[in-house]
PDB file of N, CA and C in Angstrom:
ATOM      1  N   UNK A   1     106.604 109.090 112.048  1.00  0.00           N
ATOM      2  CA  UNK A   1     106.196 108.454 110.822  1.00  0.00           C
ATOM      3  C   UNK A   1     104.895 107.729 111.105  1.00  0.00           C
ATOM      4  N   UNK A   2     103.962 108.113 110.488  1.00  0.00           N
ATOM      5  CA  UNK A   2     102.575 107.397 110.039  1.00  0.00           C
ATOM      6  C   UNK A   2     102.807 105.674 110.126  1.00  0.00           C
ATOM      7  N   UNK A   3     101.939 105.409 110.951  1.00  0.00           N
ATOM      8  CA  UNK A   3     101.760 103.251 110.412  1.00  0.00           C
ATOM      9  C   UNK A   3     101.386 103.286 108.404  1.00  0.00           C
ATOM     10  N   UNK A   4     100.550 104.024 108.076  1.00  0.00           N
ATOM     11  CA  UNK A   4     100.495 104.109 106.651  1.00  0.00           C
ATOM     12  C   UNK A   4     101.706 104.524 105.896  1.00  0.00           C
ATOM     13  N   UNK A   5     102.230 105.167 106.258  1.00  0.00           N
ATOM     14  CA  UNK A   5     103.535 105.748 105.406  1.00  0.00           C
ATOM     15  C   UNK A   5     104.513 104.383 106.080  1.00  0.00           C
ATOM     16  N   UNK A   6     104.881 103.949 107.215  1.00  0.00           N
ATOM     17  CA  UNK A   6     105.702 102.682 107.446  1.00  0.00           C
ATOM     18  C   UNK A   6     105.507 101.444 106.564  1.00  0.00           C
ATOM     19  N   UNK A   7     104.220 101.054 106.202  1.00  0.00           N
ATOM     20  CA  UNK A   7     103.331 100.245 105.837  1.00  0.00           C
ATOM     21  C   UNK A   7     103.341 100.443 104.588  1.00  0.00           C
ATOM     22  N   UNK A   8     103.549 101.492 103.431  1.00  0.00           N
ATOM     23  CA  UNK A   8     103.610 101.883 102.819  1.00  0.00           C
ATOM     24  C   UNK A   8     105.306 101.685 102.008  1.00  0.00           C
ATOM     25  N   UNK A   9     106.175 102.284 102.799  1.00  0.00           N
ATOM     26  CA  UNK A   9     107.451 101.945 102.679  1.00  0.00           C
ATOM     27  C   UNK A   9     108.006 100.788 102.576  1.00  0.00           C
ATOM     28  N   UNK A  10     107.696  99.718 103.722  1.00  0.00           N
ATOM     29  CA  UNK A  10     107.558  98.213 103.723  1.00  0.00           C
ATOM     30  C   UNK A  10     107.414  98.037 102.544  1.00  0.00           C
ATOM     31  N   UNK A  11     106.114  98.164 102.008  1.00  0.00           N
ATOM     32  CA  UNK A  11     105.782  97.607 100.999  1.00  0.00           C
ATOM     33  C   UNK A  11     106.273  97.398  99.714  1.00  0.00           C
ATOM     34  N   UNK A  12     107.048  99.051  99.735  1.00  0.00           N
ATOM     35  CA  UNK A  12     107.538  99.610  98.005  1.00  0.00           C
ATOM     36  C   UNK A  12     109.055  98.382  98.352  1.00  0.00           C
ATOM     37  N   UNK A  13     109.665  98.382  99.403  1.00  0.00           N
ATOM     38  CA  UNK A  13     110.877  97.685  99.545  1.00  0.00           C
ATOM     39  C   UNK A  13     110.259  96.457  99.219  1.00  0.00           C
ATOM     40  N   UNK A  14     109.406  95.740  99.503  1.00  0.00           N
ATOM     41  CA  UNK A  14     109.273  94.273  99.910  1.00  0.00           C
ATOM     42  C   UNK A  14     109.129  94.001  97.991  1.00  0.00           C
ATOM     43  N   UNK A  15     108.578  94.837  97.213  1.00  0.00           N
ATOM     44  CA  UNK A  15     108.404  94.562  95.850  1.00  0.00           C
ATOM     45  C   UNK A  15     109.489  95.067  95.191  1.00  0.00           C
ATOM     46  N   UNK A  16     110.257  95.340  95.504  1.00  0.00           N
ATOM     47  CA  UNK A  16     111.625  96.412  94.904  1.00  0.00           C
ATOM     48  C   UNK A  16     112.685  95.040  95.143  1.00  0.00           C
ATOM     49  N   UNK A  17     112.529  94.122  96.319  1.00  0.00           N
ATOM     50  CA  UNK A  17     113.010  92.967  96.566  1.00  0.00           C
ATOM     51  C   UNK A  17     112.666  91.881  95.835  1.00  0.00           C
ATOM     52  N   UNK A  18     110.755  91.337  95.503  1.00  0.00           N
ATOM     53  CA  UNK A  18     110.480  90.971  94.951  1.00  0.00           C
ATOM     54  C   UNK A  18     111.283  90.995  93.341  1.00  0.00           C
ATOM     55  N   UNK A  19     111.331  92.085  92.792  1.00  0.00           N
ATOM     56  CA  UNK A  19     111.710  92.643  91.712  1.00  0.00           C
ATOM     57  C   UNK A  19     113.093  92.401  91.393  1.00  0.00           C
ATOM     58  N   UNK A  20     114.037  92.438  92.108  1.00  0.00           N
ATOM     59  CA  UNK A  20     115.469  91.981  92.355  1.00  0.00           C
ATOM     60  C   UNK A  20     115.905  90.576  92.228  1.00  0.00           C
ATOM     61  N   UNK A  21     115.069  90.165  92.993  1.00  0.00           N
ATOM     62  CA  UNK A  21     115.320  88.099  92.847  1.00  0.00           C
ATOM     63  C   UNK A  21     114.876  87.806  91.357  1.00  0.00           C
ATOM     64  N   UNK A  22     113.882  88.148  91.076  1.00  0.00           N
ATOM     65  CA  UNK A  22     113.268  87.254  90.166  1.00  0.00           C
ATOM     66  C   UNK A  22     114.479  87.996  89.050  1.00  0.00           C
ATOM     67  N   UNK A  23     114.685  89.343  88.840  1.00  0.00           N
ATOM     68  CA  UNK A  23     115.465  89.331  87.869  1.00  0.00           C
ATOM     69  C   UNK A  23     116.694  88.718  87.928  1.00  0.00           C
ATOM     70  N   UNK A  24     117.294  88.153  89.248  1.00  0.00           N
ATOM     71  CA  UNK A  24     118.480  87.128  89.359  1.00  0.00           C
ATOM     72  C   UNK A  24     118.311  85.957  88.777  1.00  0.00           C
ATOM     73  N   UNK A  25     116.793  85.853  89.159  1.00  0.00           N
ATOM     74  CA  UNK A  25     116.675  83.918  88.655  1.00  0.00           C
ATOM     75  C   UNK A  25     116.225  83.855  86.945  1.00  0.00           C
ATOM     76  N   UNK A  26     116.155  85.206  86.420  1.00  0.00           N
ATOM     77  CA  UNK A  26     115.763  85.198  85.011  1.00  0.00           C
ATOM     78  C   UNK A  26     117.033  85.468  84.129  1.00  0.00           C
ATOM     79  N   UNK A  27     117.767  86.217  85.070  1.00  0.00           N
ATOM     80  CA  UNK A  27     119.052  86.887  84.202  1.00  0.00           C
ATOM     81  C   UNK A  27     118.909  88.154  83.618  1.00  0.00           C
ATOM     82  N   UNK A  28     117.633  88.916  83.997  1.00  0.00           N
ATOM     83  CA  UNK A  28     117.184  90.217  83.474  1.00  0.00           C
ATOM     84  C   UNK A  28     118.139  91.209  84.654  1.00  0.00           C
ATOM     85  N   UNK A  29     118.718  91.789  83.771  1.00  0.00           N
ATOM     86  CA  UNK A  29     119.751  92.338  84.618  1.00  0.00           C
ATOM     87  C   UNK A  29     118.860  94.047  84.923  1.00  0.00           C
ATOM     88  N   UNK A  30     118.012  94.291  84.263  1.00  0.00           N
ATOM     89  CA  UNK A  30     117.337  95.228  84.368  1.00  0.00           C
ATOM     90  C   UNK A  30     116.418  95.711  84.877  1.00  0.00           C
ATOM     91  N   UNK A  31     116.008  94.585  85.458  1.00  0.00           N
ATOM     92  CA  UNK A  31     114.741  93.653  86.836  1.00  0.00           C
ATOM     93  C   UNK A  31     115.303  94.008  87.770  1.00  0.00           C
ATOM     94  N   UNK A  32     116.512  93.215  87.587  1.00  0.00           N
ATOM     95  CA  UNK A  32     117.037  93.437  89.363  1.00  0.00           C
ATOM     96  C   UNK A  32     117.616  95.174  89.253  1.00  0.00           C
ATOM     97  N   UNK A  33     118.223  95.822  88.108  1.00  0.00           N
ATOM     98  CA  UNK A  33     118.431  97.153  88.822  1.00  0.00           C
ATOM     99  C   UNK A  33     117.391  97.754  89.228  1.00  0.00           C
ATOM    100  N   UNK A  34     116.271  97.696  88.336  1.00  0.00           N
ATOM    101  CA  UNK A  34     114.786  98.452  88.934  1.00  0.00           C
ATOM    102  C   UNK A  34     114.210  97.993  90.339  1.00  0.00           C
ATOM    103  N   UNK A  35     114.892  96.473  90.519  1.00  0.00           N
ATOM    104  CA  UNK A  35     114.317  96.565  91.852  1.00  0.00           C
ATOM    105  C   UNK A  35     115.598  96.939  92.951  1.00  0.00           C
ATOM    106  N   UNK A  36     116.145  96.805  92.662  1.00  0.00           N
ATOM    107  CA  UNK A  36     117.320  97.690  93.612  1.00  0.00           C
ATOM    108  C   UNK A  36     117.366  99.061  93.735  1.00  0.00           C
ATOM    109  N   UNK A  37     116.826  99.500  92.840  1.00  0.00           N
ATOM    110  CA  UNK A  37     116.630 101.199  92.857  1.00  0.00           C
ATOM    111  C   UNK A  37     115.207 101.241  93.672  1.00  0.00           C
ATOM    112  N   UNK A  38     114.106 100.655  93.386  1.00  0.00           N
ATOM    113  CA  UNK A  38     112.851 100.761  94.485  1.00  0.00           C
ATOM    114  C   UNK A  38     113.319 100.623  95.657  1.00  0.00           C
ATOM    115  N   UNK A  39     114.010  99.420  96.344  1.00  0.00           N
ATOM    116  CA  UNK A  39     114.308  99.676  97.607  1.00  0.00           C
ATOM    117  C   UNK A  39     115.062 100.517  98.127  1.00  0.00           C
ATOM    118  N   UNK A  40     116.546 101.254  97.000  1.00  0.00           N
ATOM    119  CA  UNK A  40     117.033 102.444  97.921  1.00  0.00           C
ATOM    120  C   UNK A  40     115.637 103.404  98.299  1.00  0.00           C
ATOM    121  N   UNK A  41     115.253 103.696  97.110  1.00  0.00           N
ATOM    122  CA  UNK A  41     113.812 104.476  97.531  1.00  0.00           C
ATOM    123  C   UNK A  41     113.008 104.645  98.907  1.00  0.00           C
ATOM    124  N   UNK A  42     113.102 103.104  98.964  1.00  0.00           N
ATOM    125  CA  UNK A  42     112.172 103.162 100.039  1.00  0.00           C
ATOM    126  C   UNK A  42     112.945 103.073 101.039  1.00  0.00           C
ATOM    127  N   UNK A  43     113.840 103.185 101.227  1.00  0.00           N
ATOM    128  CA  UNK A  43     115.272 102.998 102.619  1.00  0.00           C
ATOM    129  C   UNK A  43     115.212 104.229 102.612  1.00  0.00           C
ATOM    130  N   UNK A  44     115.442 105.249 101.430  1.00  0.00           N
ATOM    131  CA  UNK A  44     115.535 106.977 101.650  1.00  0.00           C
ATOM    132  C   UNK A  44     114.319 107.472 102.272  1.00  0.00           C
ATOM    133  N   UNK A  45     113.213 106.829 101.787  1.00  0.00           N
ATOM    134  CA  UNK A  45     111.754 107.774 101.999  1.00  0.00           C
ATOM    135  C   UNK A  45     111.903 107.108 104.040  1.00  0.00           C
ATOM    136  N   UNK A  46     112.334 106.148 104.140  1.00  0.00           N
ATOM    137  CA  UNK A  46     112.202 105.758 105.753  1.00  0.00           C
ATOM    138  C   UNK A  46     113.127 106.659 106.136  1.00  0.00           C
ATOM    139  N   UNK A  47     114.116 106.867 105.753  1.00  0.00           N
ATOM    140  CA  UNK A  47     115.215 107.986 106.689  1.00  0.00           C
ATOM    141  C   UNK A  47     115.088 109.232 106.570  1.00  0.00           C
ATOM    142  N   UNK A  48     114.333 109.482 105.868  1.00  0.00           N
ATOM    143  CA  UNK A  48     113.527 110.916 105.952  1.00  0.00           C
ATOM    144  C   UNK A  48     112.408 111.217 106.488  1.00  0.00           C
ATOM    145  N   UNK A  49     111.788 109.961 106.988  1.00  0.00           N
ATOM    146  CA  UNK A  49     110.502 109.934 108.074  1.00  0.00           C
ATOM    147  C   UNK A  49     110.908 110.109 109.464  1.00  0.00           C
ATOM    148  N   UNK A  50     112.471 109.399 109.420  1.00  0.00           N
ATOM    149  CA  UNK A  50     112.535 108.987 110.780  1.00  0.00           C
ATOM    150  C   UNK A  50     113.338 110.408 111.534  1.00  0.00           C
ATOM    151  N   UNK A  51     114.005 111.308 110.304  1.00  0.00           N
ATOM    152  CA  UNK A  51     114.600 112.409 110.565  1.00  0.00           C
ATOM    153  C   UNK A  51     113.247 113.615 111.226  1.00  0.00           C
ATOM    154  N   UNK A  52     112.360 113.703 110.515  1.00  0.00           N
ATOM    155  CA  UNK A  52     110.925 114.444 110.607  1.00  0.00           C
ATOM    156  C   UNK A  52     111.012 113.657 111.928  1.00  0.00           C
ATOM    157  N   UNK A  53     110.238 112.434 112.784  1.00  0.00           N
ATOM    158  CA  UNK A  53     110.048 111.996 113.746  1.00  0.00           C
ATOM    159  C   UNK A  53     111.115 112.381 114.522  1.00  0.00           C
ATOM    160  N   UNK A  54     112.382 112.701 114.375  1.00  0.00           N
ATOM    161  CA  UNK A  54     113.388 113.069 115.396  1.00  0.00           C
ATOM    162  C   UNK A  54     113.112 114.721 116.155  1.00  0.00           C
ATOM    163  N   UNK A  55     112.698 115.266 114.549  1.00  0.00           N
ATOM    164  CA  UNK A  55     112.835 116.869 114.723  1.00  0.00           C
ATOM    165  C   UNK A  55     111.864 117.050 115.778  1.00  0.00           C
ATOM    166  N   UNK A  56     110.373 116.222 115.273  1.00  0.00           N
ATOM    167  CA  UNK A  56     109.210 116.246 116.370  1.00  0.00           C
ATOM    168  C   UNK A  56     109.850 116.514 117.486  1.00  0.00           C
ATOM    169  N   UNK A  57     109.925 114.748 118.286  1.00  0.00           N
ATOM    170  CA  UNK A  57     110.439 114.673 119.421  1.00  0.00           C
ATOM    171  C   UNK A  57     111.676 115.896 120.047  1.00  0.00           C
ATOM    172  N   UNK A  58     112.114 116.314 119.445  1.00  0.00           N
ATOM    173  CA  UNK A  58     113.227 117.502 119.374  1.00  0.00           C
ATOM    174  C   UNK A  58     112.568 118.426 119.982  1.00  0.00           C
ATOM    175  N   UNK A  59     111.364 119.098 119.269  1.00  0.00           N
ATOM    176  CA  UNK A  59     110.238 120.129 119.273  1.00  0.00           C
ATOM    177  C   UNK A  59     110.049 119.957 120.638  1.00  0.00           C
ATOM    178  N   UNK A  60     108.845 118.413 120.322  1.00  0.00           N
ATOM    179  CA  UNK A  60     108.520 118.221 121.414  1.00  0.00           C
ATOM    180  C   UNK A  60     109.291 118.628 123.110  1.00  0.00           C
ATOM    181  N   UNK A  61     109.804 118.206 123.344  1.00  0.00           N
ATOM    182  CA  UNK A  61     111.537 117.794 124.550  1.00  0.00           C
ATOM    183  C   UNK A  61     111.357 119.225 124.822  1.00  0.00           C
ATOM    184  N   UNK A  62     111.740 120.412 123.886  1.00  0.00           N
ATOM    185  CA  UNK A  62     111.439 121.956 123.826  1.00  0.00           C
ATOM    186  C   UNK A  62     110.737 122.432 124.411  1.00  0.00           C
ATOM    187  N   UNK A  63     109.293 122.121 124.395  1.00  0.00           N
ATOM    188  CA  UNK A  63     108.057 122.767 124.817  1.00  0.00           C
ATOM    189  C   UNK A  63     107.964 122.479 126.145  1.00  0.00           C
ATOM    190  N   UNK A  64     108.518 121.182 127.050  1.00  0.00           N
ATOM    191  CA  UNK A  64     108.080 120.759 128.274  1.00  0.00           C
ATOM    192  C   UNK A  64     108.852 121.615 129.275  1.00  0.00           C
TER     193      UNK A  64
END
C-alpha cells in the first residue's frame, strides 16, 4: 500500500469519525450513519490494500 493511498484512507476514516460525533452531539442520526458508513469504507479500502501488499510479498518470497 502506497503512503498516499494510507494517507488517504486515514483521512476518509478520520472525517467519517469527524462526521459520527458531531452527529451524536447534534442528534442527527443521519450524520452519524454517514459517518459510520465512511469509515467502514475506509477500514475496507485498507484491507484490500493490505491483501494486494500480502499477494506482493507472496510473489515476491516466489521469485527468490
Amino acid at each position: 500500500m502506497s503512503i498516499g493511498d494510507k494517507a488517504k484512507n486515514k483521512a476518509e476514516e478520520a472525517a467519517g469519525k469527524g462526521k459520527e460525533t458531531t452527529g451524536k452531539a447534534t442528534g442527527n442520526r443521519d450524520l452519524e450513519a454517514e459517518g459510520k458508513k465512511d469509515q467502514t469504507a475506509a477500514h475496507t479500502k485498507q484491507a484490500g490494500e493490505k491483501v494486494k501488499d500480502a499477494g506482493r510479498e507472496i510473489k515476491d518470497g516466489l521469485k527468490s
